[in-house]
C-alpha atoms as a PDB file:
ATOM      1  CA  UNK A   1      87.680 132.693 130.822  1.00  0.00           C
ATOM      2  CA  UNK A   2      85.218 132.522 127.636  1.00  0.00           C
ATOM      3  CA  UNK A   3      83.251 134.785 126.363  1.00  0.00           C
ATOM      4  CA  UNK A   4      80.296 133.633 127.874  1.00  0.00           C
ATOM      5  CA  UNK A   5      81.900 133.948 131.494  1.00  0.00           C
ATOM      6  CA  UNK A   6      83.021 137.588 130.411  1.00  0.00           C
ATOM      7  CA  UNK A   7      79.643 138.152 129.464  1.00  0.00           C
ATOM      8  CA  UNK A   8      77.768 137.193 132.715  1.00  0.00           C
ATOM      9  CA  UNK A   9      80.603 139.263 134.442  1.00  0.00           C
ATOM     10  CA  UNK A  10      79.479 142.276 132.537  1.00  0.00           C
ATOM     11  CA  UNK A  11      76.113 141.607 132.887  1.00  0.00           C
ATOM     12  CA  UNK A  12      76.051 141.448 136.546  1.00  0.00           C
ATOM     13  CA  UNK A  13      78.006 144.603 136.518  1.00  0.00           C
ATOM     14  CA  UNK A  14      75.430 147.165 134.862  1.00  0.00           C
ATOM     15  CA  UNK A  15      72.897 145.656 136.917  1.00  0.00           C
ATOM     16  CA  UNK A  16      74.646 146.425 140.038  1.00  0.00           C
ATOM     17  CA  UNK A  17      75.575 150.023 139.014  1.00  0.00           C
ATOM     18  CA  UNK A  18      79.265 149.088 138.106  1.00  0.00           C
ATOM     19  CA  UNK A  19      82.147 150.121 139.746  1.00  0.00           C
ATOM     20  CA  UNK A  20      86.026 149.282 138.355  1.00  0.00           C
ATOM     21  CA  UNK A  21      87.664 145.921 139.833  1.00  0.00           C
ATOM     22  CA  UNK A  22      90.834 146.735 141.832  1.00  0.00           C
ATOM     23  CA  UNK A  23      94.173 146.236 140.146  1.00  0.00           C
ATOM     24  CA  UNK A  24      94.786 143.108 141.996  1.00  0.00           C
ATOM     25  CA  UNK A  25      91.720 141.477 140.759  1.00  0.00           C
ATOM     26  CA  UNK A  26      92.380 142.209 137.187  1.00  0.00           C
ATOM     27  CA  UNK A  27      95.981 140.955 137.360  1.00  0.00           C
ATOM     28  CA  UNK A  28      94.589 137.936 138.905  1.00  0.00           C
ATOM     29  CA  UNK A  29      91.925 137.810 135.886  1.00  0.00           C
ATOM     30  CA  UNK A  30      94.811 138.456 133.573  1.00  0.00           C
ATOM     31  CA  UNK A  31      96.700 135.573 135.183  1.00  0.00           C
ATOM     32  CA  UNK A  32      93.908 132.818 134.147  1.00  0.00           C
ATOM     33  CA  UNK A  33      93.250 133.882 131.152  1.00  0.00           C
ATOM     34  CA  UNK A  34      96.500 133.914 130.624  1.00  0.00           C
ATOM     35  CA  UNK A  35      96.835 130.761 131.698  1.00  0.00           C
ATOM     36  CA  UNK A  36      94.377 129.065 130.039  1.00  0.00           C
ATOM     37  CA  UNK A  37      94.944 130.559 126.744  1.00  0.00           C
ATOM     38  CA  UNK A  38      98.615 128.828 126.316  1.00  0.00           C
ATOM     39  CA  UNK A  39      97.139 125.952 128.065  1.00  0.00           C
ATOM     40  CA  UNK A  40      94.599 125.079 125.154  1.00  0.00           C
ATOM     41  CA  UNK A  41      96.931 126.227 122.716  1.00  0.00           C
ATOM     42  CA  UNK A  42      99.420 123.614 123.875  1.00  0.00           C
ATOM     43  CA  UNK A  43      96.577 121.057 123.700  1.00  0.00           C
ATOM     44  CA  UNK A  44      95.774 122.422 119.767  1.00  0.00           C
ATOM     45  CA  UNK A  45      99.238 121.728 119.105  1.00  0.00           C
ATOM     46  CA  UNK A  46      99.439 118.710 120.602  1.00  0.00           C
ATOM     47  CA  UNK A  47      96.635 117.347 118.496  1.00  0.00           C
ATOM     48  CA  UNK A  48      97.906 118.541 115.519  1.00  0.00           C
ATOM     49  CA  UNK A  49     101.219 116.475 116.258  1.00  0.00           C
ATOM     50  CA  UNK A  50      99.169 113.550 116.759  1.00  0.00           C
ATOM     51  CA  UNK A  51      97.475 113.916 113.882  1.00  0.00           C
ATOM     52  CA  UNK A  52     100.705 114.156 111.821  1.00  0.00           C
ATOM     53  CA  UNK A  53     101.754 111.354 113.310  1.00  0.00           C
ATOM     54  CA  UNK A  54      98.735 109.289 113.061  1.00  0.00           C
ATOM     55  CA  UNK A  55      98.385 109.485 109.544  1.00  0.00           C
ATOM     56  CA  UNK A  56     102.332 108.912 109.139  1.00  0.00           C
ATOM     57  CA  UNK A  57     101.170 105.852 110.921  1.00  0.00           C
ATOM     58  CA  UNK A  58      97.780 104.981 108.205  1.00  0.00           C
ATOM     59  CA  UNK A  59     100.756 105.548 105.588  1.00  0.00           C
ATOM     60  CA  UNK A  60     103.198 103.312 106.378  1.00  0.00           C
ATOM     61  CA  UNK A  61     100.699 100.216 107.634  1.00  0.00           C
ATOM     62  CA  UNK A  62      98.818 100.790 104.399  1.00  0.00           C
ATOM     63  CA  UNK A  63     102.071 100.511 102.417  1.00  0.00           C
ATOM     64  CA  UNK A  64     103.015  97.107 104.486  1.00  0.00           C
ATOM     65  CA  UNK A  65      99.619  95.698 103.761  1.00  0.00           C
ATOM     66  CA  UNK A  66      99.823  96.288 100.132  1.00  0.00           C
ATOM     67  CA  UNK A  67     103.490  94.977 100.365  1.00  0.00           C
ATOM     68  CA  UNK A  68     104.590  90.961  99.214  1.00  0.00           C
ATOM     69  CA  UNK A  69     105.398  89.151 102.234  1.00  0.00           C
ATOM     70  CA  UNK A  70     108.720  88.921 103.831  1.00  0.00           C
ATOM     71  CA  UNK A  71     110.291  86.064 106.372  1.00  0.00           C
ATOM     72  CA  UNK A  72     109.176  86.556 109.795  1.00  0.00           C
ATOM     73  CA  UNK A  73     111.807  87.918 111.987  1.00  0.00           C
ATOM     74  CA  UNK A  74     113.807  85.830 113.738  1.00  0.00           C
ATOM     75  CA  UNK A  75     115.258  85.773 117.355  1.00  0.00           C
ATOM     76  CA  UNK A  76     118.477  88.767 115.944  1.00  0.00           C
ATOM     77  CA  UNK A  77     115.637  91.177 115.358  1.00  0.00           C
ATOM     78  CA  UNK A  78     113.638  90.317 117.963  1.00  0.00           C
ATOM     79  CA  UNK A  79     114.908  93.158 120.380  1.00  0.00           C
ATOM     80  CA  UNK A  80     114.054  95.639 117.548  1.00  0.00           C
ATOM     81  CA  UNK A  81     110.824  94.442 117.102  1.00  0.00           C
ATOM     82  CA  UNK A  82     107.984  97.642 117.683  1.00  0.00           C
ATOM     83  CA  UNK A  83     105.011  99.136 116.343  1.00  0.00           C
ATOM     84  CA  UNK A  84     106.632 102.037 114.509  1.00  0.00           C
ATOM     85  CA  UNK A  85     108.675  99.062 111.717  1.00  0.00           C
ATOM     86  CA  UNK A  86     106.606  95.819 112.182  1.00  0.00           C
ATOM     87  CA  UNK A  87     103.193  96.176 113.486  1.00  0.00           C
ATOM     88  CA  UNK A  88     100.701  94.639 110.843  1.00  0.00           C
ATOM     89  CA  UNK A  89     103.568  93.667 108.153  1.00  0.00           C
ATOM     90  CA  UNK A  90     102.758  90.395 106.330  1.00  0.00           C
ATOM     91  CA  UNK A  91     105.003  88.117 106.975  1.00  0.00           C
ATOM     92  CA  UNK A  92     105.354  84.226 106.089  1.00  0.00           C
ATOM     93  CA  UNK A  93     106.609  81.082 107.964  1.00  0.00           C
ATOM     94  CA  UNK A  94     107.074  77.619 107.286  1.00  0.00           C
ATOM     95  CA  UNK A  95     107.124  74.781 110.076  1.00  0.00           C
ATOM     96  CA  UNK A  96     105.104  72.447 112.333  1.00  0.00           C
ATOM     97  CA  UNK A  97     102.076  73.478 114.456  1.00  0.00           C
ATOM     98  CA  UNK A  98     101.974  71.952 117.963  1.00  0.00           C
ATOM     99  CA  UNK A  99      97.762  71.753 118.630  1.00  0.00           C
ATOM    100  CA  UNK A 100      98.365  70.199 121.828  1.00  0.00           C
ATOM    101  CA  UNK A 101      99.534  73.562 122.949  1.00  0.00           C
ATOM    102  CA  UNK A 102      96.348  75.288 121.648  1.00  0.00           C
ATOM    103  CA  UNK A 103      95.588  78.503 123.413  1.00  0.00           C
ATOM    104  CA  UNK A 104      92.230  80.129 122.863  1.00  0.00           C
ATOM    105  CA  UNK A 105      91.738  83.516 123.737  1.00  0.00           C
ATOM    106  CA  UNK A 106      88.092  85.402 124.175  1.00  0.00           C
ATOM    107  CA  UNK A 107      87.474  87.179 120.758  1.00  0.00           C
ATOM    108  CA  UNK A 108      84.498  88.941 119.411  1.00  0.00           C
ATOM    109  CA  UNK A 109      84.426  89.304 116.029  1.00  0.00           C
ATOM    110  CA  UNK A 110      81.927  90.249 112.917  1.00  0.00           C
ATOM    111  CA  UNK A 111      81.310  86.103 113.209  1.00  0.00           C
ATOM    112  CA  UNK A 112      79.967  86.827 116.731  1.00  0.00           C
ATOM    113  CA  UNK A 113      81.415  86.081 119.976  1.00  0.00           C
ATOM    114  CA  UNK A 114      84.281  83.167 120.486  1.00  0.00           C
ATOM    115  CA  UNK A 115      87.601  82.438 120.456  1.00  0.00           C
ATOM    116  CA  UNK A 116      91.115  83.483 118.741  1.00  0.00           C
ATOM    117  CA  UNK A 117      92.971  80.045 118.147  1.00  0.00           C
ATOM    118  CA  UNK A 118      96.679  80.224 119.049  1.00  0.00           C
ATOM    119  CA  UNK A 119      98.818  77.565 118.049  1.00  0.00           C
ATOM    120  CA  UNK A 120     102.560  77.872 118.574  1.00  0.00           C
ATOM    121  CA  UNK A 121     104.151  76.912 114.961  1.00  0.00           C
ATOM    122  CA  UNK A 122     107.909  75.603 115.130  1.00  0.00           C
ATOM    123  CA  UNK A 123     109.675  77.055 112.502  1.00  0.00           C
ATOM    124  CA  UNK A 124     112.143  75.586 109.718  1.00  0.00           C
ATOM    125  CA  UNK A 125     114.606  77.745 111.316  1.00  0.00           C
ATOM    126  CA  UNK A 126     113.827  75.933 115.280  1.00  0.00           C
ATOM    127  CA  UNK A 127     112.230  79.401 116.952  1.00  0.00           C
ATOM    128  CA  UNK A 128     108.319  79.441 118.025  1.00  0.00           C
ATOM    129  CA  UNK A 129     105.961  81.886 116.845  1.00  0.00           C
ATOM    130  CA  UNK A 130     102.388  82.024 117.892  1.00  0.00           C
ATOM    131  CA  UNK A 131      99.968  81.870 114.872  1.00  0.00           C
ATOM    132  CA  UNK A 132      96.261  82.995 115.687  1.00  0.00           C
ATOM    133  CA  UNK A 133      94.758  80.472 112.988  1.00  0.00           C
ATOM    134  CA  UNK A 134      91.543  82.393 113.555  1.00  0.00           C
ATOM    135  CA  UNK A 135      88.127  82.715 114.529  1.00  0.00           C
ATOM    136  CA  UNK A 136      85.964  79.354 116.252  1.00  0.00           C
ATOM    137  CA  UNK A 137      82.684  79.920 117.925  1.00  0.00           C
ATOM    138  CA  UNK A 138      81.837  78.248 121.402  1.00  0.00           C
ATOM    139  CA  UNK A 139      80.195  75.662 119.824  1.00  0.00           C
ATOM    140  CA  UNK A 140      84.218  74.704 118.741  1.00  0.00           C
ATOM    141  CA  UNK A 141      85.722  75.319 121.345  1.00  0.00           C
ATOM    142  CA  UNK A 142      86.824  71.464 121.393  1.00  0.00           C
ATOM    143  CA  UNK A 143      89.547  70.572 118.956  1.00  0.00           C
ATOM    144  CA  UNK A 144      87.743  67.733 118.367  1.00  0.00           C
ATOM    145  CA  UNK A 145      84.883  69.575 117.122  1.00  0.00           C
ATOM    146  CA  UNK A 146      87.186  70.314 114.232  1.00  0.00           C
ATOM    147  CA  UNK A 147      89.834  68.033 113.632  1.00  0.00           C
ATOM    148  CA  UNK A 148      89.738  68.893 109.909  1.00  0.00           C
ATOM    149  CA  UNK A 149      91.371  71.678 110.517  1.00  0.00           C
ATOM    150  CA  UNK A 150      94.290  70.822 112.447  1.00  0.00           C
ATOM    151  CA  UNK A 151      97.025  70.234 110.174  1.00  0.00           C
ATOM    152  CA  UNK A 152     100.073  67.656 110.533  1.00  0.00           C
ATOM    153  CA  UNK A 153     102.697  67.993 109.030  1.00  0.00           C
ATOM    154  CA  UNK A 154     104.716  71.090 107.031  1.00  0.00           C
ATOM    155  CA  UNK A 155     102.488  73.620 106.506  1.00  0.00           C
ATOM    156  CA  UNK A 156     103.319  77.423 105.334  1.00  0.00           C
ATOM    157  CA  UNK A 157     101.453  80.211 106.821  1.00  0.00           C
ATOM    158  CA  UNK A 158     101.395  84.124 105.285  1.00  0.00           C
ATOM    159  CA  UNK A 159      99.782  86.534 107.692  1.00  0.00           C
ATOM    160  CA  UNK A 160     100.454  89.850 109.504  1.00  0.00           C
ATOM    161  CA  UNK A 161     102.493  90.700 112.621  1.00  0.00           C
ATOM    162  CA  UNK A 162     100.780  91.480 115.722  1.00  0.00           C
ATOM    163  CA  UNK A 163     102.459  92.986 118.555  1.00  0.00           C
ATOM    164  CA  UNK A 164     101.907  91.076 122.331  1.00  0.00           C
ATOM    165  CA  UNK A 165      99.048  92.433 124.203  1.00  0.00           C
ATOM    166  CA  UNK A 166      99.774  92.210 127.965  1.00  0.00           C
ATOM    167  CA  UNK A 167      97.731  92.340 130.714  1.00  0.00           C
ATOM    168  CA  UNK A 168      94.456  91.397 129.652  1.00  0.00           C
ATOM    169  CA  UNK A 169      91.531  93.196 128.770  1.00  0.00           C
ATOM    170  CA  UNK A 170      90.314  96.436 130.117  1.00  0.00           C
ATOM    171  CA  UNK A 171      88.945  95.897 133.530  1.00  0.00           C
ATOM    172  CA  UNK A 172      89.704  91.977 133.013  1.00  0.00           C
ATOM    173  CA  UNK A 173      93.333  90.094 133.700  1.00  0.00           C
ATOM    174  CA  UNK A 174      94.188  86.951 132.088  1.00  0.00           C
ATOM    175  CA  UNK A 175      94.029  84.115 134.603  1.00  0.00           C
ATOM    176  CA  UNK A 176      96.851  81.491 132.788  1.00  0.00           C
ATOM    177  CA  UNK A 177      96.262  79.354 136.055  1.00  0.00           C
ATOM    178  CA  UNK A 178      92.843  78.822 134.949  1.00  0.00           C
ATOM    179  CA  UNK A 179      94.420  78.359 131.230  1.00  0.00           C
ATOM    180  CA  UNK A 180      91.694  81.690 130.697  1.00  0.00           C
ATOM    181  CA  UNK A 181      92.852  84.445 128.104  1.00  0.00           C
ATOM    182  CA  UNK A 182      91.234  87.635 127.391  1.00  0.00           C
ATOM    183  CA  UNK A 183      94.292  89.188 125.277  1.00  0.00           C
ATOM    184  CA  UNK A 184      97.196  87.458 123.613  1.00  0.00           C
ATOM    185  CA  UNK A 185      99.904  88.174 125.886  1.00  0.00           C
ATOM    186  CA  UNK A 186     102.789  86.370 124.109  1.00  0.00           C
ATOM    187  CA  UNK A 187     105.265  86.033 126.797  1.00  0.00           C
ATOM    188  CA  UNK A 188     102.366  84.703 129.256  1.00  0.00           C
ATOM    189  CA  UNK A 189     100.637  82.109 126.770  1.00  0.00           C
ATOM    190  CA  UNK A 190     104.717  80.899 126.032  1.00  0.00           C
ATOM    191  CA  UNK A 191     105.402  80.623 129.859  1.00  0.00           C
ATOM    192  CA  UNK A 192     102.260  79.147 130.247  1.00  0.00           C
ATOM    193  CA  UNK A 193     102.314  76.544 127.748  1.00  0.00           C
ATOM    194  CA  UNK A 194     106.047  75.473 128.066  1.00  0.00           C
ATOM    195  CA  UNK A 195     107.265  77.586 124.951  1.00  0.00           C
ATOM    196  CA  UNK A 196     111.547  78.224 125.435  1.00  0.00           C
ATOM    197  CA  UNK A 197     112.360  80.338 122.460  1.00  0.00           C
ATOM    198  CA  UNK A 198     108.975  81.973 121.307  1.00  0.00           C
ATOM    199  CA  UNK A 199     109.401  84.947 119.138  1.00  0.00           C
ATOM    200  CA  UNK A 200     107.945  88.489 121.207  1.00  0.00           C
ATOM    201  CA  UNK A 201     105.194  88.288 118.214  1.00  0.00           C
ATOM    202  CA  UNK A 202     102.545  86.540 117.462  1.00  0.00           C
ATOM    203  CA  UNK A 203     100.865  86.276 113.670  1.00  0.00           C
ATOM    204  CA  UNK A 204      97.345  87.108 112.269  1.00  0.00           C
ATOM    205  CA  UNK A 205      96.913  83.715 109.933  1.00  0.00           C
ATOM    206  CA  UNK A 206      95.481  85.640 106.414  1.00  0.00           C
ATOM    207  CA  UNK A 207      92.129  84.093 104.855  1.00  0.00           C
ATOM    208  CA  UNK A 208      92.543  80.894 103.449  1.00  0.00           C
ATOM    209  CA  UNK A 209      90.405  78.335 103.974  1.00  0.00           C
ATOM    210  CA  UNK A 210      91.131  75.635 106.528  1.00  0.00           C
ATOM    211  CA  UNK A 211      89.874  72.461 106.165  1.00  0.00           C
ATOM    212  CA  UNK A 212      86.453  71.536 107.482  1.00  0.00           C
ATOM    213  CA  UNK A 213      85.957  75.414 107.581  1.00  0.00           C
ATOM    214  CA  UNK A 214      87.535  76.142 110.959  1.00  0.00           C
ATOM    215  CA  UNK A 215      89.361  78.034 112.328  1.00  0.00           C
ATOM    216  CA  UNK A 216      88.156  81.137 110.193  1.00  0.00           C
ATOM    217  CA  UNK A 217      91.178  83.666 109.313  1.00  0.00           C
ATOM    218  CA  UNK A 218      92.034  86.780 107.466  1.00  0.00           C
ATOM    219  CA  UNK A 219      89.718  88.835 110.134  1.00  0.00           C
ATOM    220  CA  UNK A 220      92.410  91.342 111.183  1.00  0.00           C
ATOM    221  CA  UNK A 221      90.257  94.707 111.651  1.00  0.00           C
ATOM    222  CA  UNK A 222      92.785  97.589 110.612  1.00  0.00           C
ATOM    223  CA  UNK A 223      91.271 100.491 111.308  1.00  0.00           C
ATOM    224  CA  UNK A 224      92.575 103.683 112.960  1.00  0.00           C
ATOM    225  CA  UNK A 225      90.490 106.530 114.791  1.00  0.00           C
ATOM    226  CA  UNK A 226      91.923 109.961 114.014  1.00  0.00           C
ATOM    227  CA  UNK A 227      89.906 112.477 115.137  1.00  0.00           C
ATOM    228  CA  UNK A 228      93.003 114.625 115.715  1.00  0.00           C
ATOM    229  CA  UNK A 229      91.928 117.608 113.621  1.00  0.00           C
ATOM    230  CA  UNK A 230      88.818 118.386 115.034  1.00  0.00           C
ATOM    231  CA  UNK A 231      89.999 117.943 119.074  1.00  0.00           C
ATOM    232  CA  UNK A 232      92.591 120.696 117.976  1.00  0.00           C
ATOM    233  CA  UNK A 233      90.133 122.740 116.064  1.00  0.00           C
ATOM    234  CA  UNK A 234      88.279 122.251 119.832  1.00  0.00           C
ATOM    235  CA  UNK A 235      91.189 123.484 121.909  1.00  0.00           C
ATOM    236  CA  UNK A 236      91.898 126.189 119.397  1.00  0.00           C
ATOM    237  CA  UNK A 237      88.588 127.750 119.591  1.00  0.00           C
ATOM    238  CA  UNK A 238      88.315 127.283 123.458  1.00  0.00           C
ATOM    239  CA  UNK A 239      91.466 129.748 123.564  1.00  0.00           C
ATOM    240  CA  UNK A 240      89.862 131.816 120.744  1.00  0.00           C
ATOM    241  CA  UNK A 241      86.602 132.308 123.437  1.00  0.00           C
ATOM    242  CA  UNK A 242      89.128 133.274 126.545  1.00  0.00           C
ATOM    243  CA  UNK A 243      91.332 135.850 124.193  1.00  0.00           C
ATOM    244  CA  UNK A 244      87.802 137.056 123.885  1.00  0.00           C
ATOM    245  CA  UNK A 245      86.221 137.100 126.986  1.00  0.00           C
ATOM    246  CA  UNK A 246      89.469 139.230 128.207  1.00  0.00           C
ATOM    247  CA  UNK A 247      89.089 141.548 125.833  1.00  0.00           C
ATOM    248  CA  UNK A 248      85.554 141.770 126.550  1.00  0.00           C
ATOM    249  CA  UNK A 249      86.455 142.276 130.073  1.00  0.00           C
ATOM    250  CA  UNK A 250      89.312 144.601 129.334  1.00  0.00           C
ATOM    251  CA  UNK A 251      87.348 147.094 127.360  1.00  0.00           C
ATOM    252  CA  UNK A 252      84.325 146.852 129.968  1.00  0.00           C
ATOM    253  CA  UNK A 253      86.799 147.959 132.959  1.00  0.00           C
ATOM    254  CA  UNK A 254      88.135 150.791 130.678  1.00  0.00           C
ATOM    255  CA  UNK A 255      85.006 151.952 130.082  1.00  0.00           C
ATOM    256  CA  UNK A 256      84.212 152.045 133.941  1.00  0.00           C
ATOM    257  CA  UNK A 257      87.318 153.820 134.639  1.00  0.00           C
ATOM    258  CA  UNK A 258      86.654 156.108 131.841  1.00  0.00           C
ATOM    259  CA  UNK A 259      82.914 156.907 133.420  1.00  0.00           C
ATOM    260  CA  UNK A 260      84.251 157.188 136.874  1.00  0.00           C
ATOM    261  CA  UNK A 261      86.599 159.714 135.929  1.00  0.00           C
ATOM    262  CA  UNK A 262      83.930 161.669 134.292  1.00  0.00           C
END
């Protein structure tokens, strides 16, 4: 009950000459407001958890961005792999990419509308790890359209660590049959393309230059909403308008009681 709700109450009241509500009606009131009061407390609370841990969350990715580069993990720390210790941490890895196991995945980017290029990379130490090399528009969607930039050979790769996203989009499944990707679902592009020991990962290529200018990388958006505050300031003052509206109430039906005992 808010105070707005108490008010019409009251309202209607003196214009139909008022009489006191029975007990059971105002224990019923009492119960809802009741109610709802801890209920959007909770929810204040709640946010303000969230909010604690979301900027936990801005510290330590900020900190791992900032950070030198470490080996990417290998297949013994694969099971331990998860957002809280590894999402966006810059890793490097040396090996050989395999470009006839491209995968490109739907992407739209501050370059416009394309395609993420996924090429598994063998590493030195004999695991797989999926590389996103970048950004290509439509126009590339051809490896031949860029051959430049489709290294043989060693090459060395520093980038960040993306956790698998599987499924698909929102509203929109991958379709591997149709070799059509919306989302880079590591274990499905792996299966998919014949991959045996592909790391759970797969890694945001940084922004050097490739030859012949594609693919582009080093467009990793790192941003985090956290508009935790102000939903709990929201909840907070939603319980702040029912402990009002009762008390509105309360002192309305004592008043009534006073005036029929008079």
């Amino acid at each position: 009950m808010t105070a707005a709700v108490a008010g019409d109450m009251l309202a209607r009241d003196d214009a139909e000459g008022g009489r006191p509500r029975s007990g059971l009606a105002l224990a019923a009131v009492g119960v809802l407001a009741l109610a709802a009061f801890a209920g959007f407390v909770a929810l204040g609370l709640w946010q303000i958890e969230r909010r604690a841990w979301k900027l936990d969350l801005i510290s330590r990715v900020e900190t791992r961005l900032a950070a030198e580069p470490v080996a990417a993990p290998g297949p013994a720390a694969w099971p331990d792999v998860d957002a809280a210790r590894y999402e966006y941490l810059r890793v490097r890895l040396s090996g050989e990419f395999d470009h006839a196991r491209e995968t490109l995945v739907q992407a739209s980017t501050g370059l416009g509308s394309g395609y993420w290029a996924l090429t598994p990379l063998t590493t030195e130490q004999g695991f797989e790890v999926l590389v996103n090399r970048g950004f290509v528009p439509p126009e590339r969607r051809d490896p031949a359209t860029r051959a430049d930039g489709l290294p043989r050979g060693p090459a060395t790769v520093t980038g960040l660590l993306r956790l698998t996203e599987p499924d698909g989009a929102f509203l929109r499944s991958n379709e591997p049959d149709r070799d059509l990707w919306r989302s880079r679902d590591v274990a499905a592009i792996a299966k998919a393309k014949g991959l045996t020991d592909a790391a759970p990962y797969f890694v945001d290529a940084d922004g050097r230059s490739n030859a012949g200018g594609w693919p582009v990388g080093g467009l990793t958006v790192v941003r985090f909403r956290n508009n935790h505050l102000v939903y709990a300031l929201t909840w907070f003052g939603l319980a702040l308008m029912v402990a009002g509206g009762a008390g509105l109430l309360a002192r309305h039906e004592l008043r009534l009681r006073r005036a029929a005992r008079g």
